[in-house]
Protein backbone atom coordinates (compact mmCIF):
# COMPACT_ATOMS: atom_id res chain seq x y z
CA UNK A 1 0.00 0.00 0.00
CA UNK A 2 1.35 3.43 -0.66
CA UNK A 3 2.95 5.06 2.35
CA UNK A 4 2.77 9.24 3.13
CA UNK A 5 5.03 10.51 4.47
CA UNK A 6 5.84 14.60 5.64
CA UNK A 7 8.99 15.93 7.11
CA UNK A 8 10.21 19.20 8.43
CA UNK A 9 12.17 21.39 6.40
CA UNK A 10 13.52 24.94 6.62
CA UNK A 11 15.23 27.48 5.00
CA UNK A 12 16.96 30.67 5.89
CA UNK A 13 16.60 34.01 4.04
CA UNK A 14 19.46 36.63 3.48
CA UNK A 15 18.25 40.27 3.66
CA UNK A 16 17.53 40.37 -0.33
CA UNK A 17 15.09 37.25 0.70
CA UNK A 18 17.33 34.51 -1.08
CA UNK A 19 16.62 31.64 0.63
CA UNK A 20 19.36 29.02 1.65
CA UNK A 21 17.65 25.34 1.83
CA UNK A 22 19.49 23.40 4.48
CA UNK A 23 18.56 19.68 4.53
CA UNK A 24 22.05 18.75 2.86
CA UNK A 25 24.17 21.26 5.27
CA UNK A 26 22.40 20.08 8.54
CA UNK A 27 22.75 16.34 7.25
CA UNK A 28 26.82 16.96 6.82
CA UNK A 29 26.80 18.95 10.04
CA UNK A 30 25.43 15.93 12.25
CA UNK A 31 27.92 13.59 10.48
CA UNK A 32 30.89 15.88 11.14
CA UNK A 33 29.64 15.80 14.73
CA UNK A 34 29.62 12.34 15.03
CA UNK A 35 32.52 11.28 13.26
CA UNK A 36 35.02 14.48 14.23
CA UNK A 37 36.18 14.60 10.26
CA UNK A 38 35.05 15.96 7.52
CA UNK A 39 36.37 12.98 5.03
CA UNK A 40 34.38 10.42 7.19
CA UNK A 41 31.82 12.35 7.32
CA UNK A 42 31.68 12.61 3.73
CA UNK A 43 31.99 9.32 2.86
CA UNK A 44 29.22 8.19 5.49
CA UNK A 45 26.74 10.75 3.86
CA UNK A 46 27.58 9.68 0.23
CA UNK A 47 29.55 12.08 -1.18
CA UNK A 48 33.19 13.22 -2.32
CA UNK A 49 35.35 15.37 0.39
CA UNK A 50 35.18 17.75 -2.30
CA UNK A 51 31.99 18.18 -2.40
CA UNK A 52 31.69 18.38 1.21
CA UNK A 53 34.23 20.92 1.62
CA UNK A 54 32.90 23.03 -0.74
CA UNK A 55 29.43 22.65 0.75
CA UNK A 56 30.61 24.13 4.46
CA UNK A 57 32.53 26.73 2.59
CA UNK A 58 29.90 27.58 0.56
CA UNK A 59 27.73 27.97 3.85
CA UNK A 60 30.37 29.72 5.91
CA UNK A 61 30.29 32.45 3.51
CA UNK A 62 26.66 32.91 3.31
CA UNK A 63 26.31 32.65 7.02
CA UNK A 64 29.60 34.98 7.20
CA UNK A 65 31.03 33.28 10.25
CA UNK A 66 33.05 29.81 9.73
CA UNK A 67 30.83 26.50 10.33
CA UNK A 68 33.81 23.94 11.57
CA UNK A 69 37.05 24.12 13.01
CA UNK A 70 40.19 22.01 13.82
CA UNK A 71 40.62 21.66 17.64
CA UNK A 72 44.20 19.52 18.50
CA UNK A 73 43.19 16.57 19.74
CA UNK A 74 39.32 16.50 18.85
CA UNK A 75 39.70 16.95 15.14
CA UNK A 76 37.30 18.42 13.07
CA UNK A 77 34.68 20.49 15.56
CA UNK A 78 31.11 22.43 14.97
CA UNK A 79 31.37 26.07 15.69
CA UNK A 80 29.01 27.67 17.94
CA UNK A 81 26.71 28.63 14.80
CA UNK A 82 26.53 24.94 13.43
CA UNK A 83 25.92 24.01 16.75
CA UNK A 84 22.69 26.31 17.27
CA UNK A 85 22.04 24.94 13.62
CA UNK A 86 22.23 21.52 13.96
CA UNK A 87 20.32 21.55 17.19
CA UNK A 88 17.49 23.84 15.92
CA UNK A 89 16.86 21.17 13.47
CA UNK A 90 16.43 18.47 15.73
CA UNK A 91 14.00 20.72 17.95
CA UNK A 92 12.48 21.63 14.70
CA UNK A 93 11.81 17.54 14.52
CA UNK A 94 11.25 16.55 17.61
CA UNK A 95 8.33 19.00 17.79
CA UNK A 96 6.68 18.29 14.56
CA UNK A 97 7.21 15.16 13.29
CA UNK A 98 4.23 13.80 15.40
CA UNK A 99 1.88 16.50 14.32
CA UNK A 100 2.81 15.45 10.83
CA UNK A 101 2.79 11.81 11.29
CA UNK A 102 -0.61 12.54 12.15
CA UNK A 103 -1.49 14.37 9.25
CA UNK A 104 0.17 11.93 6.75
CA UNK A 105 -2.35 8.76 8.25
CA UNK A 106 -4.72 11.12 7.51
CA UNK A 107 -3.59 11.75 3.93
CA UNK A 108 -2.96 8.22 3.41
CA UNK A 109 -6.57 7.08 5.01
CA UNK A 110 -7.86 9.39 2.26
CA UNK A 111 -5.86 8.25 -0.69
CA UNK A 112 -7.08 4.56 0.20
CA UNK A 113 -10.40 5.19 0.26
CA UNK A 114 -10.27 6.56 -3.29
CA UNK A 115 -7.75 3.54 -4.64
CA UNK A 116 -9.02 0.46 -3.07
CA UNK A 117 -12.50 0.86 -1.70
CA UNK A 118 -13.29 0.80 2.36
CA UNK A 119 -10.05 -1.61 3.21
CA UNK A 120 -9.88 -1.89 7.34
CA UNK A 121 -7.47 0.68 8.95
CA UNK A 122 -6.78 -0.06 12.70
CA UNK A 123 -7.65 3.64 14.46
CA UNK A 124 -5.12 4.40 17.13
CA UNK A 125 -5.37 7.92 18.94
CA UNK A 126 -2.50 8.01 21.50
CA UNK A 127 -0.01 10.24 23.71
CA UNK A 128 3.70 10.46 21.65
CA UNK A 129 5.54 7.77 22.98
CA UNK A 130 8.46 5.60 21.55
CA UNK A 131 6.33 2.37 22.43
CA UNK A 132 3.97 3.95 20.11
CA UNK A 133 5.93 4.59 17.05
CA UNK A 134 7.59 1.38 17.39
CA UNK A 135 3.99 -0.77 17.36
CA UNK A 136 3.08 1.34 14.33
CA UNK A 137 6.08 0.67 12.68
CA UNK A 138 5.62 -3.32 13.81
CA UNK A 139 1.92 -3.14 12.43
CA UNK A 140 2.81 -1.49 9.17
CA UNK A 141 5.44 -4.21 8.40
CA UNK A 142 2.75 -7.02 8.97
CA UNK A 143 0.30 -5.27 6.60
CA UNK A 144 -1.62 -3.56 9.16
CA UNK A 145 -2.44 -0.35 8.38
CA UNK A 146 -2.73 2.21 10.95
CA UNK A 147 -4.56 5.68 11.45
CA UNK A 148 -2.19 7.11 13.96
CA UNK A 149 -3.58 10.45 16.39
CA UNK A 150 -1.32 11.50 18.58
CA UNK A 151 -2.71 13.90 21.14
CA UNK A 152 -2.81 13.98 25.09
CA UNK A 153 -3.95 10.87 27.30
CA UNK A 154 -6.97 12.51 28.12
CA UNK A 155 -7.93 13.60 24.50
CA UNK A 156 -7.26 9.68 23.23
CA UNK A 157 -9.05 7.95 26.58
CA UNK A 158 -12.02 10.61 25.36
CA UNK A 159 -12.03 9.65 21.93
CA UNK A 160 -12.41 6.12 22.50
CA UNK A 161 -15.57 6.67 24.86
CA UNK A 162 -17.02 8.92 21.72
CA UNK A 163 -16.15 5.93 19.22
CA UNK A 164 -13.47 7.55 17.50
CA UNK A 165 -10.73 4.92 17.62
CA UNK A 166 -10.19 1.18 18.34
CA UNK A 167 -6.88 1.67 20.54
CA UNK A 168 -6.70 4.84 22.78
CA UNK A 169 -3.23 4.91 24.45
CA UNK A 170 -2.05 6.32 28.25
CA UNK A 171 0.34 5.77 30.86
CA UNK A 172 -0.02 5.61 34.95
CA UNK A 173 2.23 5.38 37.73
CA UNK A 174 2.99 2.57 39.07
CA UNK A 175 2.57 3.00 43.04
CA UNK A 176 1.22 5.31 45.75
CA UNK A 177 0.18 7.95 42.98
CA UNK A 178 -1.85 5.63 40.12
CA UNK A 179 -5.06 6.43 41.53
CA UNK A 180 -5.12 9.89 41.45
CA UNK A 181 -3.64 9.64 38.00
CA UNK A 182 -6.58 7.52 37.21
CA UNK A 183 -9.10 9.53 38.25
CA UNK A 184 -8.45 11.35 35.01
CA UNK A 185 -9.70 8.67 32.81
CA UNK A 186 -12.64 6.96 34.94
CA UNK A 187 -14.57 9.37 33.06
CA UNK A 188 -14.54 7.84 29.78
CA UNK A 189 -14.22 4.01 30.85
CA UNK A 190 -16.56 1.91 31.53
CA UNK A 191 -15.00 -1.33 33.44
CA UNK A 192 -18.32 -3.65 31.94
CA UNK A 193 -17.14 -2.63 28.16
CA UNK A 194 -13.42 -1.74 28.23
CA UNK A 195 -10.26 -3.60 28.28
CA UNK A 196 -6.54 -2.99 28.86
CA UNK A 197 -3.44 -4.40 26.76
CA UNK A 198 -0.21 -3.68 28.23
CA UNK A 199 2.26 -1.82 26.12
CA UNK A 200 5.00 -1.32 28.02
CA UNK A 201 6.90 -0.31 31.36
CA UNK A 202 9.05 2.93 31.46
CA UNK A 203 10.96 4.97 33.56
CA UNK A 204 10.32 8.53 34.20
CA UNK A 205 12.15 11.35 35.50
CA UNK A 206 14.71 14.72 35.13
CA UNK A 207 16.88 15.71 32.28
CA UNK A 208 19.58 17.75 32.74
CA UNK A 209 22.82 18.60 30.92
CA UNK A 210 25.36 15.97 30.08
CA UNK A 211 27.41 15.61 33.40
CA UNK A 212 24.36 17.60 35.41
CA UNK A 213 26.59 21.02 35.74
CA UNK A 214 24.06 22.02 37.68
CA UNK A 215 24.42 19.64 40.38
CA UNK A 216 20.30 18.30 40.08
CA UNK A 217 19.38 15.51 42.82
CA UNK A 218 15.78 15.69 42.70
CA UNK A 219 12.41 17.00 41.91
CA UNK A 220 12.38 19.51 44.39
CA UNK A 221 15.60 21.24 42.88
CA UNK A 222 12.78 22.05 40.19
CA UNK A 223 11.85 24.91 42.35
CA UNK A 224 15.42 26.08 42.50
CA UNK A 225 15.44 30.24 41.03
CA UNK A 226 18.62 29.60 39.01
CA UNK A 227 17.34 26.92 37.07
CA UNK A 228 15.04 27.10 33.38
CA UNK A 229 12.49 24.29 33.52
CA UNK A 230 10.94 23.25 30.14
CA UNK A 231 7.21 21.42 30.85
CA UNK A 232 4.98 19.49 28.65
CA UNK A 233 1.69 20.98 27.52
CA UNK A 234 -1.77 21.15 29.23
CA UNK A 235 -3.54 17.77 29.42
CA UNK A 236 -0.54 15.62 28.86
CA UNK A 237 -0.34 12.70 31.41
CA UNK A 238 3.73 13.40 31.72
CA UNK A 239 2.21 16.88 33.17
CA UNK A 240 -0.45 15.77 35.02
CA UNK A 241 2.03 12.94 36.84
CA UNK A 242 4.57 15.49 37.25
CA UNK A 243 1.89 18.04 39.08
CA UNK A 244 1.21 15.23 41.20
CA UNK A 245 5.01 14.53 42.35
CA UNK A 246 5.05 17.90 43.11
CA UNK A 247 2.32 18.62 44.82
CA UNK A 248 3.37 15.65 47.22
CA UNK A 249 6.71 17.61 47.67
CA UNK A 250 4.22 21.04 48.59
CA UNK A 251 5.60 22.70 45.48
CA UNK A 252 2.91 24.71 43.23
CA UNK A 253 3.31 24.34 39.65
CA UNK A 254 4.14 27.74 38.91
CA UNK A 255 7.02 27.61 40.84
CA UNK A 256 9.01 25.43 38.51
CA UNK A 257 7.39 26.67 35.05
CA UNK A 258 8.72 30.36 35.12
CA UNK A 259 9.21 30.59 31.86
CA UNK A 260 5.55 29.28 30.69
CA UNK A 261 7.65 27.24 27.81
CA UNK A 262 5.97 23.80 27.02
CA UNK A 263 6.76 21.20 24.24
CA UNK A 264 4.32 18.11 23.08
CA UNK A 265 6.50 15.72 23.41
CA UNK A 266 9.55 13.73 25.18
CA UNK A 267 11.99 14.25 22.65
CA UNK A 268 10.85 17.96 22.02
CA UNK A 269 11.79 18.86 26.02
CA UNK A 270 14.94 16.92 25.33
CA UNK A 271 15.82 18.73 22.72
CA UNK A 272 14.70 21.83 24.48
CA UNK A 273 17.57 21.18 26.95
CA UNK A 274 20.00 19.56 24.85
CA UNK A 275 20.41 23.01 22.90
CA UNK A 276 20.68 24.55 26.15
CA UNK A 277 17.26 26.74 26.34
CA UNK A 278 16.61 25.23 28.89
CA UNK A 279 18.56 23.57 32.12
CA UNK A 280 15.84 20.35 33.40
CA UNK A 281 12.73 18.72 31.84
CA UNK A 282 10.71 15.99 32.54
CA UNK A 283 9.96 12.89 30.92
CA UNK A 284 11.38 9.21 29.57
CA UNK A 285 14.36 7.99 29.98
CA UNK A 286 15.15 6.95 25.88
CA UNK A 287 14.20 10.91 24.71
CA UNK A 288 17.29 11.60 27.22
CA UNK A 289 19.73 9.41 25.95
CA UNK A 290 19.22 9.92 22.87
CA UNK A 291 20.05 13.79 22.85
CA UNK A 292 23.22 12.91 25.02
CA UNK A 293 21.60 13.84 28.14
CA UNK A 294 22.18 13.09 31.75
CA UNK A 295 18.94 11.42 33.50
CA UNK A 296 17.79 10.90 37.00
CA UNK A 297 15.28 7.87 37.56
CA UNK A 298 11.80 9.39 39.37
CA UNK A 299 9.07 7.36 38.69
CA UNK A 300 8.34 4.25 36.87
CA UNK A 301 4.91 3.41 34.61
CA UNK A 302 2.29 1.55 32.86
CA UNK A 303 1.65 2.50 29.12
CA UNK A 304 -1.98 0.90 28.30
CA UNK A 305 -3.75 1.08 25.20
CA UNK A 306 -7.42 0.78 26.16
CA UNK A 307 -10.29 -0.96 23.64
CA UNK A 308 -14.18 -2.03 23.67
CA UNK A 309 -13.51 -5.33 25.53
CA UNK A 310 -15.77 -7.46 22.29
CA UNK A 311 -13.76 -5.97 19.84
CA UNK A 312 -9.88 -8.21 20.64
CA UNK A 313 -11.88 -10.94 19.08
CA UNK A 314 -12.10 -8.57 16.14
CA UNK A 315 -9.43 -9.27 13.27
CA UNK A 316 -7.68 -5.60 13.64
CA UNK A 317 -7.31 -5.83 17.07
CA UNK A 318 -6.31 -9.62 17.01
CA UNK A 319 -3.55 -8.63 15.07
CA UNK A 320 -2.49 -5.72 17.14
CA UNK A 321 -2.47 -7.77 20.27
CA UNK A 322 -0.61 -10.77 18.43
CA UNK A 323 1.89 -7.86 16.84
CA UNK A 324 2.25 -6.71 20.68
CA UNK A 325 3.21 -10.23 22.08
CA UNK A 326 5.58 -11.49 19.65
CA UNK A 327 8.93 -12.19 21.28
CA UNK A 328 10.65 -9.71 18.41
CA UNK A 329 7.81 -6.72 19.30
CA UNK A 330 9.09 -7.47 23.31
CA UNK A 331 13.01 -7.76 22.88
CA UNK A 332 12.70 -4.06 20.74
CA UNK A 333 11.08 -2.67 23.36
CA UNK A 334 13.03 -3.45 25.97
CA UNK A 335 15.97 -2.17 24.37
CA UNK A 336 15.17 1.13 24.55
CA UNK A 337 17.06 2.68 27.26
CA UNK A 338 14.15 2.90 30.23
CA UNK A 339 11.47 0.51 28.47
CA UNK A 340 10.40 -2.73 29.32
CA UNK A 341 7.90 -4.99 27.12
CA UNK A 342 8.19 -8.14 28.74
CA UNK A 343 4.13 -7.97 29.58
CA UNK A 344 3.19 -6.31 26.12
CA UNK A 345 0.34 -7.42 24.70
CA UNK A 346 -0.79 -9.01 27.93
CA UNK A 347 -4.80 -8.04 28.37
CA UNK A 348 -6.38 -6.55 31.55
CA UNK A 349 -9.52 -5.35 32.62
CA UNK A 350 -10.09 -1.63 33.90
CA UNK A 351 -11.42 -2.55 37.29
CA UNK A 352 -8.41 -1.47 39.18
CA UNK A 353 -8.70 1.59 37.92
CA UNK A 354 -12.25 2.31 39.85
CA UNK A 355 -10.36 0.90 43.22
């Protein structure tokens, strides 16, 4: 089946409003990061040294200030600009590319419809997670395809209630705080019609800088002046959790949140702190490691993805739950740094949540 697909891209403007596409630059820029030369990076992108030369020199002068650097010792380095650069365009994806991944299901849902009739699409309206992406990703490999939502645990709990999805995807706490968590979603299940399947465990807690220069312990070094906090948005179950950790700790939300910045996602608050806009966030462990930060365990949770109880003897959601249990679906999950799938796919009811 054809796949859509939408990505990110930017440009910059000069003050004659030339614009300067950077896809290519920002690709060479991450390599010469990684690989601390220009000739490796070259060759791992594709391309002659020559060419890559000529493309940082090329950008260098546009930009008029010099994008790399030999340091003795390091080899070839990012200067501050291709730093900010390279690190804009990984906020600039972090943020978006769920918005758009929603957007292209939506696309693709529509194309279908016109090329091959009514075929079945498995609805799934979920909070960002990597657990997520990764069963989409499973599903579309199988020949499942999936209309993928992502919005807040409340929004996809909500849906599901109004008929609006098959799979509606949130997290708890796993302790002392899941039932006030919970009390955010009795609204919309029904323990008589609704099920459970377990996605995943995952650990939660605070990003900070690589090597924590700031000497972070804890959540209540959240409410410390010196330090820029970056929060999710409004109705996201990271927040809500968070708000309840700190209200346990007698520190009001606007304490930590100064700056009234908020991202919609993991990775988007890890890149928000990565590029140094920020000093802590708060959220999974595998958004930190991956942008190089430092991490400190808090709290560790259940990711559910809640269904009408008669419809997992439905062939979509068969398939989803078969997808979630297979030994290959469990060992990638647990691989990512934080996760752990050994009970995915495993069904529950929602009873516990009305306890």
């Amino acid at each position: 089946m054809m796949k859509v697909e939408i990505r990110p891209d930017w440009v910059v403007r000069d003050s004659a409003g030339m614009p300067t596409p950077l896809p290519a630059l920002l690709d060479l820029l991450m390599a010469v990061s990684e690989l601390g030369s220009i000739s490796k990076a070259a060759s791992a992108r594709g391309m002659s040294y020559r060419h890559a030369w000529g493309l940082l020199q090329q950008f260098s002068k546009q930009f008029g200030v010099e994008l790399v650097h030999k340091v003795r010792g390091r080899g070839t380095v990012l200067s501050p600009l291709a730093e900010k650069l390279m690190w804009a365009d990984r906020r600039i994806h972090a943020r978006l590319t769920p918005m758009l991944d929603s957007l292209a299901s939506e696309l693709q849902q529509e194309l279908a419809r016109v090329m091959v009739g009514d075929a079945q699409v498995l609805r799934l309206t979920a909070s960002h997670g990597f657990a997520v992406a990764a069963l989409v990703k499973q599903l579309n490999g199988q020949g499942v395809t999936v209309d993928i939502n992502y919005r807040s645990s409340s929004d996809a709990v909500a849906a599901l209630a109004r008929g609006e999805c098959d799979l509606a995807g949130f997290h708890l706490p796993v302790g002392a705080f899941e039932g006030a968590a919970a009390a955010k979603y009795r609204p919309w299940l029904d323990p008589e019609r609704h099920a459970l399947l377990h996605l995943a465990y995952r650990m939660q807690g605070i990003f900070v800088a690589r090597d924590n220069p700031k000497g972070v312990t804890g959540l209540a070094d959240l409410a410390r002046a010196d330090l820029r906090f970056v929060n999710r948005q409004k109705g996201s179950g990271t927040r809500v959790l968070l708000e309840l950790l700190l209200a346990d700790l007698g520190i009001a939300p606007a304490v930590i949140n100064r700056s009234g910045s908020a991202e919609f996602t993991h990775a988007a608050v890890a890149a928000y702190v990565a590029s140094g806009m920020a000093d802590v966030g708060f959220g999974v462990e595998t958004a930190a490691r991956r942008f190089d930060l430092g991490f400190i365990p808090v709290i560790r949770e259940q990711y559910f993805l809640a269904c009408h109880a008669d419809a997992l003897d439905m062939p979509l959601l068969r398939s989803a739950q078969m997808a979630m249990a297979s030994s290959a679906f469990k060992e990638e999950l647990s691989a990512l740094p934080g996760y752990d799938g050994a009970l995915c796919g495993t069904r529950l009811g929602t009873h516990f949540l009305f306890q």
